[in-house]
C-alpha atoms as a PDB file:
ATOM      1  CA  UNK A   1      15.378 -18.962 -48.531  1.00  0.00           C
ATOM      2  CA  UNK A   2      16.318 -16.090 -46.241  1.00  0.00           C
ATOM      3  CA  UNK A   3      14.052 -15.261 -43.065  1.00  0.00           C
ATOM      4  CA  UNK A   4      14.284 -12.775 -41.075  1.00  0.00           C
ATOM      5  CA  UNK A   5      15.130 -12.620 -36.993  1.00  0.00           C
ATOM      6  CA  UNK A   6      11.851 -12.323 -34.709  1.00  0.00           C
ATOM      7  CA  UNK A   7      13.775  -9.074 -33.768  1.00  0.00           C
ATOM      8  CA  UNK A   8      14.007  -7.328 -36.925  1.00  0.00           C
ATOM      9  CA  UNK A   9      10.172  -8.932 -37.828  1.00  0.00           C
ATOM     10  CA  UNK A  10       8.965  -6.881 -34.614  1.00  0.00           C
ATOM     11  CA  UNK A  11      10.763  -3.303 -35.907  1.00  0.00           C
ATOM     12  CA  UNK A  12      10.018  -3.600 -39.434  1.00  0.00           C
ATOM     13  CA  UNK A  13       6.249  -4.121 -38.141  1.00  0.00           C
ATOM     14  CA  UNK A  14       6.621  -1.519 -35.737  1.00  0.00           C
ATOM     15  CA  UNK A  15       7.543   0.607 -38.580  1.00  0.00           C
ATOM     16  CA  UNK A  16       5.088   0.380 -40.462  1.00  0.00           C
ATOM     17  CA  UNK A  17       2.510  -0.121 -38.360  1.00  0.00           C
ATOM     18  CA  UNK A  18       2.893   2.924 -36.338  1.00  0.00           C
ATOM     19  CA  UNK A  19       2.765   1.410 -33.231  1.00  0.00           C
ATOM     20  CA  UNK A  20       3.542   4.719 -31.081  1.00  0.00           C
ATOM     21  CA  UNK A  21       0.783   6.319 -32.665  1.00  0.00           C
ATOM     22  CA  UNK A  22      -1.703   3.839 -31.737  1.00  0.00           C
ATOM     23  CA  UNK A  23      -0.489   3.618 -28.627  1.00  0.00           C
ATOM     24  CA  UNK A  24       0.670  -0.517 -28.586  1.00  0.00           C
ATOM     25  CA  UNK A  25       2.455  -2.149 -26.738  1.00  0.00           C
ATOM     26  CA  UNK A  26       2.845  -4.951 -28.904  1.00  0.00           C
ATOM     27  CA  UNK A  27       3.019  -4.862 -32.618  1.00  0.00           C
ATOM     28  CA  UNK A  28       0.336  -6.868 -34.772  1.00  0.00           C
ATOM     29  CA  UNK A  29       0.964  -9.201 -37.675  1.00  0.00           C
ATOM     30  CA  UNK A  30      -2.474  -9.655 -39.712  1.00  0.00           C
ATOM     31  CA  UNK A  31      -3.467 -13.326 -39.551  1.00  0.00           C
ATOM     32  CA  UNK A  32      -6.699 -14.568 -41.198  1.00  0.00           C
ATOM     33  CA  UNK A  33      -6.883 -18.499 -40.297  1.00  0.00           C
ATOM     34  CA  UNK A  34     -10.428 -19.918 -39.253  1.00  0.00           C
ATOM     35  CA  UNK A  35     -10.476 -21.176 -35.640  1.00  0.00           C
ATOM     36  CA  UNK A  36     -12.196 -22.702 -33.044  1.00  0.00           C
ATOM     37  CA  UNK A  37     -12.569 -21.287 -29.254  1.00  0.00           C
ATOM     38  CA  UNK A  38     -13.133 -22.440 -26.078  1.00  0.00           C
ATOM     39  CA  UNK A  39     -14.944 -20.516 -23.836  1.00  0.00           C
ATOM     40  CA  UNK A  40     -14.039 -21.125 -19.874  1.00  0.00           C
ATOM     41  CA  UNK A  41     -17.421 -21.334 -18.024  1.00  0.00           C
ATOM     42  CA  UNK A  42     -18.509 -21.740 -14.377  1.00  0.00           C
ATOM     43  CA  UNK A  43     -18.276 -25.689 -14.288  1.00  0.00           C
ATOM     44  CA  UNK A  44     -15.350 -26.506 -17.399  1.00  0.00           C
ATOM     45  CA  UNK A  45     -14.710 -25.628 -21.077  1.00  0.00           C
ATOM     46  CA  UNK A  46     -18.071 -24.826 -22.951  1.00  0.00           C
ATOM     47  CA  UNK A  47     -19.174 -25.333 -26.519  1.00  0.00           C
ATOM     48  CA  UNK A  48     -16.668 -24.838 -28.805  1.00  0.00           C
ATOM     49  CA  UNK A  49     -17.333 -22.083 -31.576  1.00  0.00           C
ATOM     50  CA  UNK A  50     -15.687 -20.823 -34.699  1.00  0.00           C
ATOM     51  CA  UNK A  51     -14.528 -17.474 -35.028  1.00  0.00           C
ATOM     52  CA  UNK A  52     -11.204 -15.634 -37.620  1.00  0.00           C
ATOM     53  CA  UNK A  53      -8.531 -14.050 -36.413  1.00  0.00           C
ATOM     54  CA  UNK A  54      -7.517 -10.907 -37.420  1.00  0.00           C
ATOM     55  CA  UNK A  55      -4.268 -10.439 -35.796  1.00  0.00           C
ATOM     56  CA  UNK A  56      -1.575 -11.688 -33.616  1.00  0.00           C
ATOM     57  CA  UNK A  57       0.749  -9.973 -31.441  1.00  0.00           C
ATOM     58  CA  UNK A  58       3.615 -11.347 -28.806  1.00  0.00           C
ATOM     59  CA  UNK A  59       0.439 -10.421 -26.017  1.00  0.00           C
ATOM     60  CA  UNK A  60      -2.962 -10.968 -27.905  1.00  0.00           C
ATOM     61  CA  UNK A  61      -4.808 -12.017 -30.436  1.00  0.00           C
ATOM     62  CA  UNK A  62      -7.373 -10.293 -32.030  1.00  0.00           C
ATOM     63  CA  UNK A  63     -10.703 -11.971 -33.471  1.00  0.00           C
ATOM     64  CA  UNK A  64     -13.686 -11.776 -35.406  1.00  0.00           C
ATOM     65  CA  UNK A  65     -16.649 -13.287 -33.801  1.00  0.00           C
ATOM     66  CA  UNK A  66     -20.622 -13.574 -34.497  1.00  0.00           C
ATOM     67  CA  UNK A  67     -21.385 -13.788 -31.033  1.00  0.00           C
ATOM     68  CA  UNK A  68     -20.645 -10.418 -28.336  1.00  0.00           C
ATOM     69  CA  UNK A  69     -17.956 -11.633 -26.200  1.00  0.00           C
ATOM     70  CA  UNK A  70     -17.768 -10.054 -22.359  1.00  0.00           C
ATOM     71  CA  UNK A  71     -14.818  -8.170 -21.377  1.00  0.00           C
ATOM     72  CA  UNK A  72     -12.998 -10.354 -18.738  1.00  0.00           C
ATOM     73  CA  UNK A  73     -14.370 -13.526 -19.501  1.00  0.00           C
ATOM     74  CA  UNK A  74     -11.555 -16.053 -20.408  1.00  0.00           C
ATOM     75  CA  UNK A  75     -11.369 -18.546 -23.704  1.00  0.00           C
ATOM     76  CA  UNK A  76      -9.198 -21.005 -25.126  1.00  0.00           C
ATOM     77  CA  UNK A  77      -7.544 -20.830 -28.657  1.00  0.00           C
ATOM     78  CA  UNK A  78      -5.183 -23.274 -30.051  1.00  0.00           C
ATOM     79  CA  UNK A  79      -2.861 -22.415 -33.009  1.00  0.00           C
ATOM     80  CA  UNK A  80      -1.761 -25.520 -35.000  1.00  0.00           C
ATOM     81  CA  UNK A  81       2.349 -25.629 -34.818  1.00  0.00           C
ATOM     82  CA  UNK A  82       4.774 -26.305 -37.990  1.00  0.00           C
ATOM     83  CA  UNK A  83       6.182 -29.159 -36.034  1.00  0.00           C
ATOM     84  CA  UNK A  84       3.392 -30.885 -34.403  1.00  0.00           C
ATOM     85  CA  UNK A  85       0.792 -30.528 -31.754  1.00  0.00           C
ATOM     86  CA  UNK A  86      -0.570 -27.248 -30.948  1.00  0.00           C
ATOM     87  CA  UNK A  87      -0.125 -23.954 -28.988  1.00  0.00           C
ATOM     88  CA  UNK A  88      -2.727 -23.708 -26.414  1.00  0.00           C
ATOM     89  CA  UNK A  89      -3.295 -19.913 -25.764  1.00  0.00           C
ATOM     90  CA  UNK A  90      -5.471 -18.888 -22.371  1.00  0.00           C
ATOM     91  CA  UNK A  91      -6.860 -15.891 -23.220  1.00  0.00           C
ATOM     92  CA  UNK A  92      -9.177 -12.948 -21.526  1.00  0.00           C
ATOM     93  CA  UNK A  93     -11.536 -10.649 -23.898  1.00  0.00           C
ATOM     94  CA  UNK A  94      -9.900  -7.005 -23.199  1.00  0.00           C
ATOM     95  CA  UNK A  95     -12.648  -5.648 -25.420  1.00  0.00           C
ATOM     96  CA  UNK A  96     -15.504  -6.218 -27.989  1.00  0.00           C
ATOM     97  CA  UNK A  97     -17.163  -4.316 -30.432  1.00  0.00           C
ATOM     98  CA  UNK A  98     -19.627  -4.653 -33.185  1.00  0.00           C
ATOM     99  CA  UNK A  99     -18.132  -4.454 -36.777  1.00  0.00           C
ATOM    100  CA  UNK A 100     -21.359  -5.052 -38.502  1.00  0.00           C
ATOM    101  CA  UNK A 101     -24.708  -6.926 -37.200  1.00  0.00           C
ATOM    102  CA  UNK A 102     -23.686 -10.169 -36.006  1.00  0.00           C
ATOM    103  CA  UNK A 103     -19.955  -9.887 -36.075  1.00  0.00           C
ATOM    104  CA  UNK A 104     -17.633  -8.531 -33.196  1.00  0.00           C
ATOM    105  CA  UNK A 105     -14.198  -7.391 -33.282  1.00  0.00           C
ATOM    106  CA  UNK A 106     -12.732  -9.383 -30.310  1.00  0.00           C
ATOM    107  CA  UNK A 107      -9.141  -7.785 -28.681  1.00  0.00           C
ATOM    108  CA  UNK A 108      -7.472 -10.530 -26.045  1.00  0.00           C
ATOM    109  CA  UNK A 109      -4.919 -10.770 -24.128  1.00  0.00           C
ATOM    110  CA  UNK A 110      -2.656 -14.228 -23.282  1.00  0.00           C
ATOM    111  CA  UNK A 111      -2.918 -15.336 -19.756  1.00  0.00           C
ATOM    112  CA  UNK A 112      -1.257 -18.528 -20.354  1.00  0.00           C
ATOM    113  CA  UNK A 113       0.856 -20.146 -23.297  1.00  0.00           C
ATOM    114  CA  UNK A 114       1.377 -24.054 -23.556  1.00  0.00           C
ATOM    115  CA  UNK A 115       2.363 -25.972 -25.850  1.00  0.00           C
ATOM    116  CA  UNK A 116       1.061 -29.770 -26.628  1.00  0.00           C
ATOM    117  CA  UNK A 117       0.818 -32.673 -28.846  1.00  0.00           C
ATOM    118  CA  UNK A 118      -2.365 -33.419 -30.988  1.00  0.00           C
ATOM    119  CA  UNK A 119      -3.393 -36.412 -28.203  1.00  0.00           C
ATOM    120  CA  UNK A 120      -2.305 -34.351 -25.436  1.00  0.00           C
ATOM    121  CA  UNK A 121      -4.435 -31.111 -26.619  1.00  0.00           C
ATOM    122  CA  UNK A 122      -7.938 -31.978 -24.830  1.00  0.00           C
ATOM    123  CA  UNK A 123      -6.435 -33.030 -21.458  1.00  0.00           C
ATOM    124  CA  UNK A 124      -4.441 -29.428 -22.000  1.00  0.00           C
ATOM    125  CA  UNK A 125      -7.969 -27.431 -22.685  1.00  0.00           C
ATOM    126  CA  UNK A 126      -9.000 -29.447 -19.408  1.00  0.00           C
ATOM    127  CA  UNK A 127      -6.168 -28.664 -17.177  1.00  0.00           C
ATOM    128  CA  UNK A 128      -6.440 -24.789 -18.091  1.00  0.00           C
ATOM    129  CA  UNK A 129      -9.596 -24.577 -17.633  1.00  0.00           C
ATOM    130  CA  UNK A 130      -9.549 -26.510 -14.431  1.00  0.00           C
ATOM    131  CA  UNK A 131      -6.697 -24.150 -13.210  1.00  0.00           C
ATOM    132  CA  UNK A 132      -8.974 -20.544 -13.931  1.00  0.00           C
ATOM    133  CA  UNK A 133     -11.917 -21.992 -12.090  1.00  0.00           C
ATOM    134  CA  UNK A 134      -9.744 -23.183  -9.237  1.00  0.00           C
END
């Protein structure tokens, strides 16, 4: 099985994404897995909801979500890894708008990328979280 180089990936989805006529900096690979966020709130990590993703990019990820989601408020995602553990993904909402009634189109940026095992993953969502509220 051949695969190709994370270099070539990018320009053959630069290519055919357009990317300089939409005016990205990064290019976007569509990615439809079901997952759960994080919000970061005032006093810790908040209730954890699920939303889709609709695409990911070397600097964001973008989401579908039923509830409105504030520009510049922050969130936690965590993508499971091939090998084990997870990649924990600090993220801020860059913007939001409504698809359809009750679902958002959610564009994010990564603040901060870690990487943990599965036992280590709630201290990680803990220790972000702790380190954007100071």
């Amino acid at each position: 099985m051949a695969e190709l180089s994370a270099e070539v990936f990018e320009s053959t989805l630069r290519g055919l994404r357009g990317d300089a006529v939409h005016n990205r900096k990064h290019p976007r690979a569509p990615m439809r897995v079901k997952l759960k966020l994080f919000p970061v709130e005032r006093h810790g990590v908040g209730k954890p909801r699920e939303v889709w993703t609709r695409d990911l990019s070397t600097g964001g990820i973008g989401l579908l979500s039923a509830d409105v989601m504030r520009a510049g408020s922050t969130f936690i995602v965590r993508l499971p890894r091939q090998e084990s553990g997870f990649l924990c993904l600090l993220c801020t909402v860059q913007n939001c708008v409504e698809q359809a009634k009750g679902c958002y189109a959610v564009g994010a940026s990564f603040v901060e990328i870690t990487h943990s095992s599965k036992q280590a993953a709630e201290d990680e969502l803990h220790r972000i979280s702790q380190a954007v509220l100071g």
